[in-house]
C-alpha atoms as a PDB file:
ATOM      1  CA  UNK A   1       0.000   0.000   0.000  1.00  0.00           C
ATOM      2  CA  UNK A   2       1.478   3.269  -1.084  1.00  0.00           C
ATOM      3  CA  UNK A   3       1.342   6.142   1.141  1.00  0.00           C
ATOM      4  CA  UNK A   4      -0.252   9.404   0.842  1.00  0.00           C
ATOM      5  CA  UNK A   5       2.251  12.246   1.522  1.00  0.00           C
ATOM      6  CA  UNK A   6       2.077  15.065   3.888  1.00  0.00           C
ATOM      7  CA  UNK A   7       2.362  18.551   2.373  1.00  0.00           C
ATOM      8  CA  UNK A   8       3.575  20.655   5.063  1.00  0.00           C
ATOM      9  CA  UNK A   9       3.456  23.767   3.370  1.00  0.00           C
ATOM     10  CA  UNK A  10      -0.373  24.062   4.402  1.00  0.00           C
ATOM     11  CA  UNK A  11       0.646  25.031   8.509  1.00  0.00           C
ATOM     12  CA  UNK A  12       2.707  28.553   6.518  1.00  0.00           C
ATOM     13  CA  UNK A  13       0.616  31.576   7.605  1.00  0.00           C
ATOM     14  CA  UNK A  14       0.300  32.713   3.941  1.00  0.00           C
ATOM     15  CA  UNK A  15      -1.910  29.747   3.183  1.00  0.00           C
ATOM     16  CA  UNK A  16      -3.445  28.965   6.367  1.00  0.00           C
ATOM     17  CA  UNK A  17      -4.730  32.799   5.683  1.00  0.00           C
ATOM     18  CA  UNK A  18      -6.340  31.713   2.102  1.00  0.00           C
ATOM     19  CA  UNK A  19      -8.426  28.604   3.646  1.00  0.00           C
ATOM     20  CA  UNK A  20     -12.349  30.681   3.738  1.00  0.00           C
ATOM     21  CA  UNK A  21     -11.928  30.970   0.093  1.00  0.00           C
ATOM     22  CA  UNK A  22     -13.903  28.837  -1.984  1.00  0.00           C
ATOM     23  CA  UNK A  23     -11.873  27.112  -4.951  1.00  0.00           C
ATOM     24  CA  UNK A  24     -13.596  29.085  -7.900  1.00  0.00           C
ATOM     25  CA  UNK A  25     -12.102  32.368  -5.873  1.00  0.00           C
ATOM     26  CA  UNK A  26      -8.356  30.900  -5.942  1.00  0.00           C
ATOM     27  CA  UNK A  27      -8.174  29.951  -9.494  1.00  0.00           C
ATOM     28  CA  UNK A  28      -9.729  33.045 -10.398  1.00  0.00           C
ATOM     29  CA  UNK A  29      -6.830  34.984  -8.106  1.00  0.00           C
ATOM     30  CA  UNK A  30      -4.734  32.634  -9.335  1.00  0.00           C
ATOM     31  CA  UNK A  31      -5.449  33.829 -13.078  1.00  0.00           C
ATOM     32  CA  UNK A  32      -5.513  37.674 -11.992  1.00  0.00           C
ATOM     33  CA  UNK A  33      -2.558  37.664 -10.037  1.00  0.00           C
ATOM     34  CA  UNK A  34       0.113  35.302 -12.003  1.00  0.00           C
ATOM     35  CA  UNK A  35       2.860  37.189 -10.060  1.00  0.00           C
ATOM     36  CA  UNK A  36       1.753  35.564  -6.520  1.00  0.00           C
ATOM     37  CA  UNK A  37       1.913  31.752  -6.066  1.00  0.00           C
ATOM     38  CA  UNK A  38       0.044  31.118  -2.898  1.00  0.00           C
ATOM     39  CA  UNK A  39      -3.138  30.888  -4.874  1.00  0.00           C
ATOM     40  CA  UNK A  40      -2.485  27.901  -6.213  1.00  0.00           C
ATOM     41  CA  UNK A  41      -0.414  26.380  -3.549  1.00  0.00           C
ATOM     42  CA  UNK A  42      -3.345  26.875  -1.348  1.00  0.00           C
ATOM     43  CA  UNK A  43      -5.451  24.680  -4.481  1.00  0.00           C
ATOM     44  CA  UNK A  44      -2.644  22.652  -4.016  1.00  0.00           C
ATOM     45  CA  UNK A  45      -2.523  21.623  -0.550  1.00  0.00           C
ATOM     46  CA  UNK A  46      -6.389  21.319  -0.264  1.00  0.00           C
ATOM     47  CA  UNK A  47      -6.352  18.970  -2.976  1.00  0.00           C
ATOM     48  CA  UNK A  48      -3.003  17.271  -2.826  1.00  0.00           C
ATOM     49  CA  UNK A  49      -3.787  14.143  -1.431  1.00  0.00           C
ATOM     50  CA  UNK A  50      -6.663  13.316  -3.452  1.00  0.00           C
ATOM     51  CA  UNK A  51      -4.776  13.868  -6.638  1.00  0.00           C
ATOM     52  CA  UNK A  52      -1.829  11.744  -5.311  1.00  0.00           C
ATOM     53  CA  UNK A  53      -4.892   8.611  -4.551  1.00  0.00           C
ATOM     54  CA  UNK A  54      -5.814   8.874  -7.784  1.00  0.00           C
ATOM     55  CA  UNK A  55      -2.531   8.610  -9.374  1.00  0.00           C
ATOM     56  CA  UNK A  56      -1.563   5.367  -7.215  1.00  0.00           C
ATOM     57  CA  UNK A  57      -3.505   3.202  -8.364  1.00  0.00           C
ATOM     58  CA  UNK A  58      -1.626   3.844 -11.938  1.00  0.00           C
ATOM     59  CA  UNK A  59       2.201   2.354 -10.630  1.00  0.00           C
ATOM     60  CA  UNK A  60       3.334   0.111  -8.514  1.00  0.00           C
ATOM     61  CA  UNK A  61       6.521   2.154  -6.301  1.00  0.00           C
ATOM     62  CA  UNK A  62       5.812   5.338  -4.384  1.00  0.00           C
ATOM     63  CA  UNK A  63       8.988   6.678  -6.125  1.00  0.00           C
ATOM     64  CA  UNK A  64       6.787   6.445  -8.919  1.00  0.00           C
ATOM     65  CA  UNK A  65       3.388   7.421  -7.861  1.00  0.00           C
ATOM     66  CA  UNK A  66       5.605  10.539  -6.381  1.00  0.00           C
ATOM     67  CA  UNK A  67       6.684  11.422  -9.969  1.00  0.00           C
ATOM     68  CA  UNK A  68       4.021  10.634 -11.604  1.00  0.00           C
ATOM     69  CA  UNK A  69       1.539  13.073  -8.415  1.00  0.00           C
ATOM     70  CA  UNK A  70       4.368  15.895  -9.759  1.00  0.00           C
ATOM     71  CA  UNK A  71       3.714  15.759 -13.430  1.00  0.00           C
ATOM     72  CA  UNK A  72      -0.129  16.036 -13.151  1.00  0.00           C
ATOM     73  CA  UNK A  73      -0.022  19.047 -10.963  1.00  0.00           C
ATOM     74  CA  UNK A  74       2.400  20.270 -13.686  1.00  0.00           C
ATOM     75  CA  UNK A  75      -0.040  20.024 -16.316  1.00  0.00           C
ATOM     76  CA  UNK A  76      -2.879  21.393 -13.636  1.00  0.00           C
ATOM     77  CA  UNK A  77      -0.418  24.200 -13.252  1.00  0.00           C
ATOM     78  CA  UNK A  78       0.172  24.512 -17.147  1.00  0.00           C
ATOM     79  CA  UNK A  79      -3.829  24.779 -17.628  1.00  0.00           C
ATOM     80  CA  UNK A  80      -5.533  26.589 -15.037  1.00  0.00           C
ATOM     81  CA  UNK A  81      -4.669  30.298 -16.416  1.00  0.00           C
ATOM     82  CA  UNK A  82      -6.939  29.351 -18.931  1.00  0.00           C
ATOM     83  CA  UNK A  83      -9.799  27.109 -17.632  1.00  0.00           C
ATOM     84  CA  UNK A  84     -12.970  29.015 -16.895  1.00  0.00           C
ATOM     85  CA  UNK A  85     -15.255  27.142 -14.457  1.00  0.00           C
ATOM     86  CA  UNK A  86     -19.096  26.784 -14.676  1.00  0.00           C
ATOM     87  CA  UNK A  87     -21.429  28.999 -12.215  1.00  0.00           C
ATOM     88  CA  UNK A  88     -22.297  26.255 -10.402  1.00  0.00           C
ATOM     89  CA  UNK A  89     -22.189  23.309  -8.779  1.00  0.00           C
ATOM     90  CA  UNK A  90     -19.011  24.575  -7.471  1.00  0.00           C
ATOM     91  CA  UNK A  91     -17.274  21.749  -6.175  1.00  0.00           C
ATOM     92  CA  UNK A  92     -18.441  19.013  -8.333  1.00  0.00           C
ATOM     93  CA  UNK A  93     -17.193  21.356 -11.185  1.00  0.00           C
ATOM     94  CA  UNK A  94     -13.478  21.962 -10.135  1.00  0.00           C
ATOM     95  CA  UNK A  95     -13.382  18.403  -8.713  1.00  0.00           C
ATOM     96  CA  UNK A  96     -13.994  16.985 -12.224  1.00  0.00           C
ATOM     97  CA  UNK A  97     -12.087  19.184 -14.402  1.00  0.00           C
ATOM     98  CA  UNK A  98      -9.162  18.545 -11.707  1.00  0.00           C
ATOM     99  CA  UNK A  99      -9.920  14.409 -11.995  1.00  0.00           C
ATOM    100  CA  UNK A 100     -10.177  15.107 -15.982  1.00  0.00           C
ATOM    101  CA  UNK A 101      -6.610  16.333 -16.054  1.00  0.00           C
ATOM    102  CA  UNK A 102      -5.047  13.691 -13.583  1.00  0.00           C
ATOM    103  CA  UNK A 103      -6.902  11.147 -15.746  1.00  0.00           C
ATOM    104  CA  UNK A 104      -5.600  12.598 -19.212  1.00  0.00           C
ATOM    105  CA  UNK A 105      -1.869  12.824 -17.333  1.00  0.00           C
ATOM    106  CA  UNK A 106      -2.152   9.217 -16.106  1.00  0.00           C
ATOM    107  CA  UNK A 107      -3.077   8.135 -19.669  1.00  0.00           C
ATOM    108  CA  UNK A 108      -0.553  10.170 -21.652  1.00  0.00           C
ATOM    109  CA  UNK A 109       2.193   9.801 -19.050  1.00  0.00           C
ATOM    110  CA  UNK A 110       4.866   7.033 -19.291  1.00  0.00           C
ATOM    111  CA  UNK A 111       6.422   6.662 -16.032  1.00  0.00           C
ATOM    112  CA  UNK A 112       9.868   5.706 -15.912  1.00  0.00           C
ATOM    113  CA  UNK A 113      11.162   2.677 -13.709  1.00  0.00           C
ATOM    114  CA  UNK A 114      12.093   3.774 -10.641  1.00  0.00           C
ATOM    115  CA  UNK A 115      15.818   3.504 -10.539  1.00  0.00           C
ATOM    116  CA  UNK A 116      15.300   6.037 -13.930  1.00  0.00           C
ATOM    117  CA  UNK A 117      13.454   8.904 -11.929  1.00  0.00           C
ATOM    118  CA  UNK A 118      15.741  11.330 -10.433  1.00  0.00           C
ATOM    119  CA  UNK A 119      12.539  13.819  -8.543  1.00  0.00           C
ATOM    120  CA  UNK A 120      12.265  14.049  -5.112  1.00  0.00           C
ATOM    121  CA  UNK A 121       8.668  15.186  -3.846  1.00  0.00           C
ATOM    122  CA  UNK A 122       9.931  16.603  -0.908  1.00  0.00           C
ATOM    123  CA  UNK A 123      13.340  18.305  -2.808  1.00  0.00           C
ATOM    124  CA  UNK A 124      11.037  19.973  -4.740  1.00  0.00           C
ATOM    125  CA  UNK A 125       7.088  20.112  -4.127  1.00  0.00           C
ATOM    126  CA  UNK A 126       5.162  20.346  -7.246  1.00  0.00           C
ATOM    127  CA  UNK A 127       4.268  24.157  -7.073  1.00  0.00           C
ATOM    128  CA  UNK A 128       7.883  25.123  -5.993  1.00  0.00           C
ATOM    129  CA  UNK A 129       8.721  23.191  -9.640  1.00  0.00           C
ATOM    130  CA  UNK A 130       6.384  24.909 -11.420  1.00  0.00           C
ATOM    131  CA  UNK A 131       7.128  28.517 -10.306  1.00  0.00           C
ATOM    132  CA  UNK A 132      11.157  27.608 -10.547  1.00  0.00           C
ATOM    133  CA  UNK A 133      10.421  26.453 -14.100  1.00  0.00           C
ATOM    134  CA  UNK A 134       9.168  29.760 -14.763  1.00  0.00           C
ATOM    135  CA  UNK A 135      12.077  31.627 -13.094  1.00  0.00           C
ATOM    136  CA  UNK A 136      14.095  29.664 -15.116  1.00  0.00           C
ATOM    137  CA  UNK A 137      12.577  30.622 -18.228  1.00  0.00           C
ATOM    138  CA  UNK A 138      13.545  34.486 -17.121  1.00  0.00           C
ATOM    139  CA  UNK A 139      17.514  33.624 -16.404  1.00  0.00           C
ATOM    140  CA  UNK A 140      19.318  35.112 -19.344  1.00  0.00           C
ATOM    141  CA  UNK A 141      20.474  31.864 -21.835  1.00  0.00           C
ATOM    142  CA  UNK A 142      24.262  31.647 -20.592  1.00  0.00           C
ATOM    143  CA  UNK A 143      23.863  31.611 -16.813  1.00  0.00           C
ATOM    144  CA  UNK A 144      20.845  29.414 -17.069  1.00  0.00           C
ATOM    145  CA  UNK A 145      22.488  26.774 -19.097  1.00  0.00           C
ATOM    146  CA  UNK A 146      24.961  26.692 -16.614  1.00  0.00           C
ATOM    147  CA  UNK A 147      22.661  26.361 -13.714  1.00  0.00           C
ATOM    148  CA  UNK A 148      21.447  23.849 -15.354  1.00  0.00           C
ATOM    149  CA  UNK A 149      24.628  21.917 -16.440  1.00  0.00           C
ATOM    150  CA  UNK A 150      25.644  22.196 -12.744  1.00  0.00           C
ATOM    151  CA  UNK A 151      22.158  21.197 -10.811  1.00  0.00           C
ATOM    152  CA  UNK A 152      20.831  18.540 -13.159  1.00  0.00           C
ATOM    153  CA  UNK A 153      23.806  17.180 -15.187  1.00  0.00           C
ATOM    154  CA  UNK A 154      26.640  17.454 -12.059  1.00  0.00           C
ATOM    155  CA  UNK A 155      28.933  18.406 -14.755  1.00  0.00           C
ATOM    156  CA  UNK A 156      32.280  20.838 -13.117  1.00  0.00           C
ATOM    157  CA  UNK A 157      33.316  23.732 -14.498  1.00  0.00           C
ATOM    158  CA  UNK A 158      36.278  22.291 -16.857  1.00  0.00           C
ATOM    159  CA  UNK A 159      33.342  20.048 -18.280  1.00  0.00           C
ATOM    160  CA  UNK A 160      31.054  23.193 -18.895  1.00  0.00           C
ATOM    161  CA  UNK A 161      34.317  25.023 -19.774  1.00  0.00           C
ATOM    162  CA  UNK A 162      34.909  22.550 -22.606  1.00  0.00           C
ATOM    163  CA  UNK A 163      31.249  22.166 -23.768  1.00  0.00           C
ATOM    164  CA  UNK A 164      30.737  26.031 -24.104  1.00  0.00           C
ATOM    165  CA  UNK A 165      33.944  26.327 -26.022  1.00  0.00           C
ATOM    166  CA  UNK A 166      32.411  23.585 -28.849  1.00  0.00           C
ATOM    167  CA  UNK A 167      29.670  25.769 -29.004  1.00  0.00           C
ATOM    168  CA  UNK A 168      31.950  28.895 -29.528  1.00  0.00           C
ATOM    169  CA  UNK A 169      31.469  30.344 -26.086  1.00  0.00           C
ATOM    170  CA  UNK A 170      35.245  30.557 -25.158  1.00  0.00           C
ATOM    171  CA  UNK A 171      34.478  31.290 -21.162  1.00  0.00           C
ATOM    172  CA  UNK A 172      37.599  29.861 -19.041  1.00  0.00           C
ATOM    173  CA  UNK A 173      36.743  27.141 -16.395  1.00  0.00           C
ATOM    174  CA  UNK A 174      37.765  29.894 -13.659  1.00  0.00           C
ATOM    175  CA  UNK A 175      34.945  32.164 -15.080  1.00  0.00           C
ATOM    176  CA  UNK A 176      32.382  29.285 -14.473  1.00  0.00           C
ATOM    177  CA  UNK A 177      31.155  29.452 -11.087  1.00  0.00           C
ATOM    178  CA  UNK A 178      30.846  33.742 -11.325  1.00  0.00           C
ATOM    179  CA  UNK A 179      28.312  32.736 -14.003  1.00  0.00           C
ATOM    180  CA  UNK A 180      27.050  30.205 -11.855  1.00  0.00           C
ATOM    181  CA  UNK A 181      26.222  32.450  -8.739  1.00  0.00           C
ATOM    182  CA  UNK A 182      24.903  35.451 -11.170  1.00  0.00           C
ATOM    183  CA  UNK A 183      22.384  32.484 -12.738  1.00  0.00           C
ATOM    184  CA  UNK A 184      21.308  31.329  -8.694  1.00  0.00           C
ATOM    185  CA  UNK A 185      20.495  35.192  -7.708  1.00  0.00           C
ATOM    186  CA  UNK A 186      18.677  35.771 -11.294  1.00  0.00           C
ATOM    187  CA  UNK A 187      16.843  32.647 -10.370  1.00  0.00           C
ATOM    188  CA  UNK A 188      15.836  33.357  -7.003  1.00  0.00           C
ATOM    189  CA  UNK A 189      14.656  37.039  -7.618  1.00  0.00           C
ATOM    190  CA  UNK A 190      12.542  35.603 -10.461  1.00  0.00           C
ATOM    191  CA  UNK A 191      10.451  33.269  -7.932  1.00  0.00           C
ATOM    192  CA  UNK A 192       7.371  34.967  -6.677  1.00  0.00           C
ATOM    193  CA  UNK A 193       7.682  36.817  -3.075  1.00  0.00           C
ATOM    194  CA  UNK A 194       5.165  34.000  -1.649  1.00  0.00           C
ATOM    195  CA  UNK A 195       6.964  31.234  -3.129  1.00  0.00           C
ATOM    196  CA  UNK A 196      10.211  32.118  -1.880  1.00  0.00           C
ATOM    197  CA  UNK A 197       8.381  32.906   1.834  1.00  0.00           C
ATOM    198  CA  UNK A 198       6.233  29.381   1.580  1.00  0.00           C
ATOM    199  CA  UNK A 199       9.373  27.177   0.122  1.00  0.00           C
ATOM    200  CA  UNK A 200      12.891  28.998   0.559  1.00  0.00           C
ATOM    201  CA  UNK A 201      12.375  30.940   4.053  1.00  0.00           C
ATOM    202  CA  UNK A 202      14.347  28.264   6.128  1.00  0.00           C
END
């Protein structure tokens, strides 16, 4: 029997402040305000662990189910500046579009074996992905592709040193990690204020 994981996240003041608002009030926030993530962190945490036991029964490793939780609330992420929901019922209407897209995900989705899946739920919670993802995107091309080189490939600066060079970036190995530190500060002022506050306080 997998397990359904805690999101601690929910006990921050920021969201424990958002919980008398109904759902059809935080995606529409959410969609007004794209600069502020607590919107849909708060949709997030309310609906966490029903998404997650729905996406169990799909795999067989909680590695997996883990991964698999993360890439649906990716794609929830991904569509919810656009959905519009019906007047009314309410819940029954957000619950289904949200089960629509888990189902859809689940479908389309094919999750690697677990010795393949290098995501850690509680490294990185799936709106603290989604709202780096989107820093990211705002890191100018050099220093990003260096974060990037350095968090998800390991690679040292010689290596990223070499592989710049073949792409005609001459950029001496010594140079690497001032490009490095300039990429971590573009990232982290590129997170919303809330995100940082809810995720990166500690």
């Amino acid at each position: 029997m997998l397990s359904i994981p805690t999101f601690p996240e929910a006990e921050c003041e920021i969201l424990q402040s958002l919980a008398g608002y109904s759902d059809r009030e935080l995606v529409s926030l959410h969609q007004q305000h794209p600069e502020q993530g607590k919107f849909f962190t708060a949709l997030f945490c309310r609906y966490g662990a029903i998404v997650h036991s729905v996406v169990q029964h799909a795999v067989e490793s909680q590695l997996q189910a883990d991964y698999l939780f993360a890439i649906a609330w990716r794609q929830i992420f991904g569509e919810l500046r656009q959905v519009k929901l019906a007047a009314a019922p309410e819940a029954t209407n957000w619950q289904n579009w949200l089960m629509d897209i888990t189902g859809n995900t689940i479908e389309r989705i094919e999750v690697p074996a677990p010795a393949q899946i290098r995501y850690a739920l509680n490294a990185a919670p799936p709106p603290l992905w989604c709202y780096l993802e989107l820093a990211l995107d705002r890191v100018p091309p050099l220093s990003r592709l260096v974060v990037v080189m350095t968090q998800s490939l390991k690679w040292n600066e010689q290596r990223i040193s070499a592989y710049l060079q073949g792409e005609g970036q001459t950029i001496p190995a010594a140079e690497i990690p001032a490009y490095l530190t300039e990429g971590y500060q573009q990232l982290e002022a590129a997170v919303p204020d809330d995100i940082r506050e809810i995720y990166l306080a500690k």
